[in-house]
N, C-alpha and C. Protein backbone atom coordinates (compact mmCIF):
# COMPACT_ATOMS: atom_id res chain seq x y z
N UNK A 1 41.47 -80.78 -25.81
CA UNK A 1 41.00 -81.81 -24.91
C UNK A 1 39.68 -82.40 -25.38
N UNK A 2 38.75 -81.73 -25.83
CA UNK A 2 37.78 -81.87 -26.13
C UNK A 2 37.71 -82.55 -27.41
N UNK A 3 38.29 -82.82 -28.69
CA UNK A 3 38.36 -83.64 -29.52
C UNK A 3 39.28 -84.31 -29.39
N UNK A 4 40.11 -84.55 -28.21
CA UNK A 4 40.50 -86.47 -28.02
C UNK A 4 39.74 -86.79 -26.84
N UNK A 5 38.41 -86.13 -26.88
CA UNK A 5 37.78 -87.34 -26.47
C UNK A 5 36.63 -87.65 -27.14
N UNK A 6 36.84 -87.22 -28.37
CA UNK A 6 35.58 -87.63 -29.22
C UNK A 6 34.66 -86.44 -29.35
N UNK A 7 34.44 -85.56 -28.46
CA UNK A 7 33.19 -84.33 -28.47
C UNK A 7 33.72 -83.54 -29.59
N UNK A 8 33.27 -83.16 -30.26
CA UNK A 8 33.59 -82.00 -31.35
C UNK A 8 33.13 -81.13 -31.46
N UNK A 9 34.09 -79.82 -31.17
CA UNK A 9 34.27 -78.67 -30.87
C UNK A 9 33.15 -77.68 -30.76
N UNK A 10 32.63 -77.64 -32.01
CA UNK A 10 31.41 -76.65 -32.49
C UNK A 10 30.28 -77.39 -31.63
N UNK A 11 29.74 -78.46 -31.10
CA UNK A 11 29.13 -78.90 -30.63
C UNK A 11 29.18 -78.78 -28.68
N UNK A 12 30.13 -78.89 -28.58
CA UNK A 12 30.63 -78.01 -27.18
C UNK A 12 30.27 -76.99 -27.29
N UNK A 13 30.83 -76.00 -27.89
CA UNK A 13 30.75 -74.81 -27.94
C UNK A 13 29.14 -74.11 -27.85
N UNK A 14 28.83 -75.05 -28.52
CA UNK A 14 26.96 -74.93 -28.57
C UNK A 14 26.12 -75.02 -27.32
N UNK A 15 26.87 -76.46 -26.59
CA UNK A 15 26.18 -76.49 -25.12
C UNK A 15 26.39 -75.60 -24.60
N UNK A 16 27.88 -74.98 -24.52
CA UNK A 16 28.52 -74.04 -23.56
C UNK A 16 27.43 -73.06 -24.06
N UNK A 17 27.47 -72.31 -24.56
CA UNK A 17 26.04 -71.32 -25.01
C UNK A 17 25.22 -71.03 -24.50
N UNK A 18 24.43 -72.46 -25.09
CA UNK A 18 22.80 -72.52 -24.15
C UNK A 18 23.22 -72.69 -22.93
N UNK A 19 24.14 -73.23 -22.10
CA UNK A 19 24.04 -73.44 -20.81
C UNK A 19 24.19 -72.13 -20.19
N UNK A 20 25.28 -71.32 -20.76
CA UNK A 20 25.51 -69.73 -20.09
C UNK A 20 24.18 -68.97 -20.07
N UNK A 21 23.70 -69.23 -21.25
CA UNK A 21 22.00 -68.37 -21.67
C UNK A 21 21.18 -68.68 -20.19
N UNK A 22 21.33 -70.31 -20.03
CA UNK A 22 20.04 -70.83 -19.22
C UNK A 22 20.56 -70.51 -17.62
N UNK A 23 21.54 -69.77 -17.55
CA UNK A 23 22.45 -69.91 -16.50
C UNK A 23 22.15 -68.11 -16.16
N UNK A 24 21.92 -67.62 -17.39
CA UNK A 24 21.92 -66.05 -16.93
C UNK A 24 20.31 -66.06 -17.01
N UNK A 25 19.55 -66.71 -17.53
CA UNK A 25 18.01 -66.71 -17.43
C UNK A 25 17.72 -66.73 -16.00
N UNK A 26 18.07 -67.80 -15.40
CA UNK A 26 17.72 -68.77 -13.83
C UNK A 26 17.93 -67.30 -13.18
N UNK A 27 19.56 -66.73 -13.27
CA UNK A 27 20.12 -65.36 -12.14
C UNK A 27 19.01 -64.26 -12.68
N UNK A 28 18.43 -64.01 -13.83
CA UNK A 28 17.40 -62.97 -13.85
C UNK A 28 16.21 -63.37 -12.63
N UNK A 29 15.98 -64.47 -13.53
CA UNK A 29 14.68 -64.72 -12.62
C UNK A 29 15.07 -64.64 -10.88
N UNK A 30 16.05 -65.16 -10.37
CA UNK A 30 16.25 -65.51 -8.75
C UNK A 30 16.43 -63.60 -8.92
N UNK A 31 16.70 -62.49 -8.94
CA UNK A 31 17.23 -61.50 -9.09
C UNK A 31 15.39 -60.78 -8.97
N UNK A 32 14.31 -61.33 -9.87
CA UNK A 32 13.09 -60.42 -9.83
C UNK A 32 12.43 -61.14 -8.73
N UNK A 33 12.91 -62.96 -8.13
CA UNK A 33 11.89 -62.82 -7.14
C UNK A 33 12.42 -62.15 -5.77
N UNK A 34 13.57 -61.97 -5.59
CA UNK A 34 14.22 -61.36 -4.53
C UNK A 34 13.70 -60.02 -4.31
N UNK A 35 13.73 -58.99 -5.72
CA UNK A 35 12.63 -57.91 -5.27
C UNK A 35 11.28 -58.17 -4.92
N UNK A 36 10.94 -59.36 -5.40
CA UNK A 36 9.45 -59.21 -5.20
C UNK A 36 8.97 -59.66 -3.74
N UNK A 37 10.61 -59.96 -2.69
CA UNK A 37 10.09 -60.87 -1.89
C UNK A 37 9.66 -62.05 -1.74
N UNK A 38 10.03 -63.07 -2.70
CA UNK A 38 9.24 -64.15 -2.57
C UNK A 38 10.48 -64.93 -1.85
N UNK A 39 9.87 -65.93 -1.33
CA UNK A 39 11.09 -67.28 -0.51
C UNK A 39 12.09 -67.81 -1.98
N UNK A 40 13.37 -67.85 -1.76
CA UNK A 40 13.96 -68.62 -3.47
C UNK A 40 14.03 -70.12 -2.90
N UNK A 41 13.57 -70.61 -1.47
CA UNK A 41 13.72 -72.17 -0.82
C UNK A 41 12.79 -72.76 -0.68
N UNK A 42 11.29 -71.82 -1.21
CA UNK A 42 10.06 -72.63 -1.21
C UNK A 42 9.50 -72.92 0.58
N UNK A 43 10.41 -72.97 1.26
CA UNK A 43 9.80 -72.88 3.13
C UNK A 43 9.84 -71.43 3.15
N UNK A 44 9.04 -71.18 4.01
CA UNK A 44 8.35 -70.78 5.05
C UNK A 44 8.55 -69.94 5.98
């Protein structure tokens, strides 16, 4: 699907990557402020 529409493959595959990385970074972090107690909604 992805090369009929022009995106090529290895280049997908690359976003898909970093996005999982930046995706399991974000759940660490929401994961240490939850122990620490902090708000994850910024109110109050």
């Amino acid at each position: 699907m992805l090369q009929r529409t022009g995106v090529p493959t290895a280049a997908a595959e690359l976003l898909l990557s970093w996005m999982r990385a930046k995706v399991d970074d974000l759940c660490e972090e929401r994961e240490a402020l939850r122990k620490s107690g902090a708000s994850l909604t910024g109110r109050s």
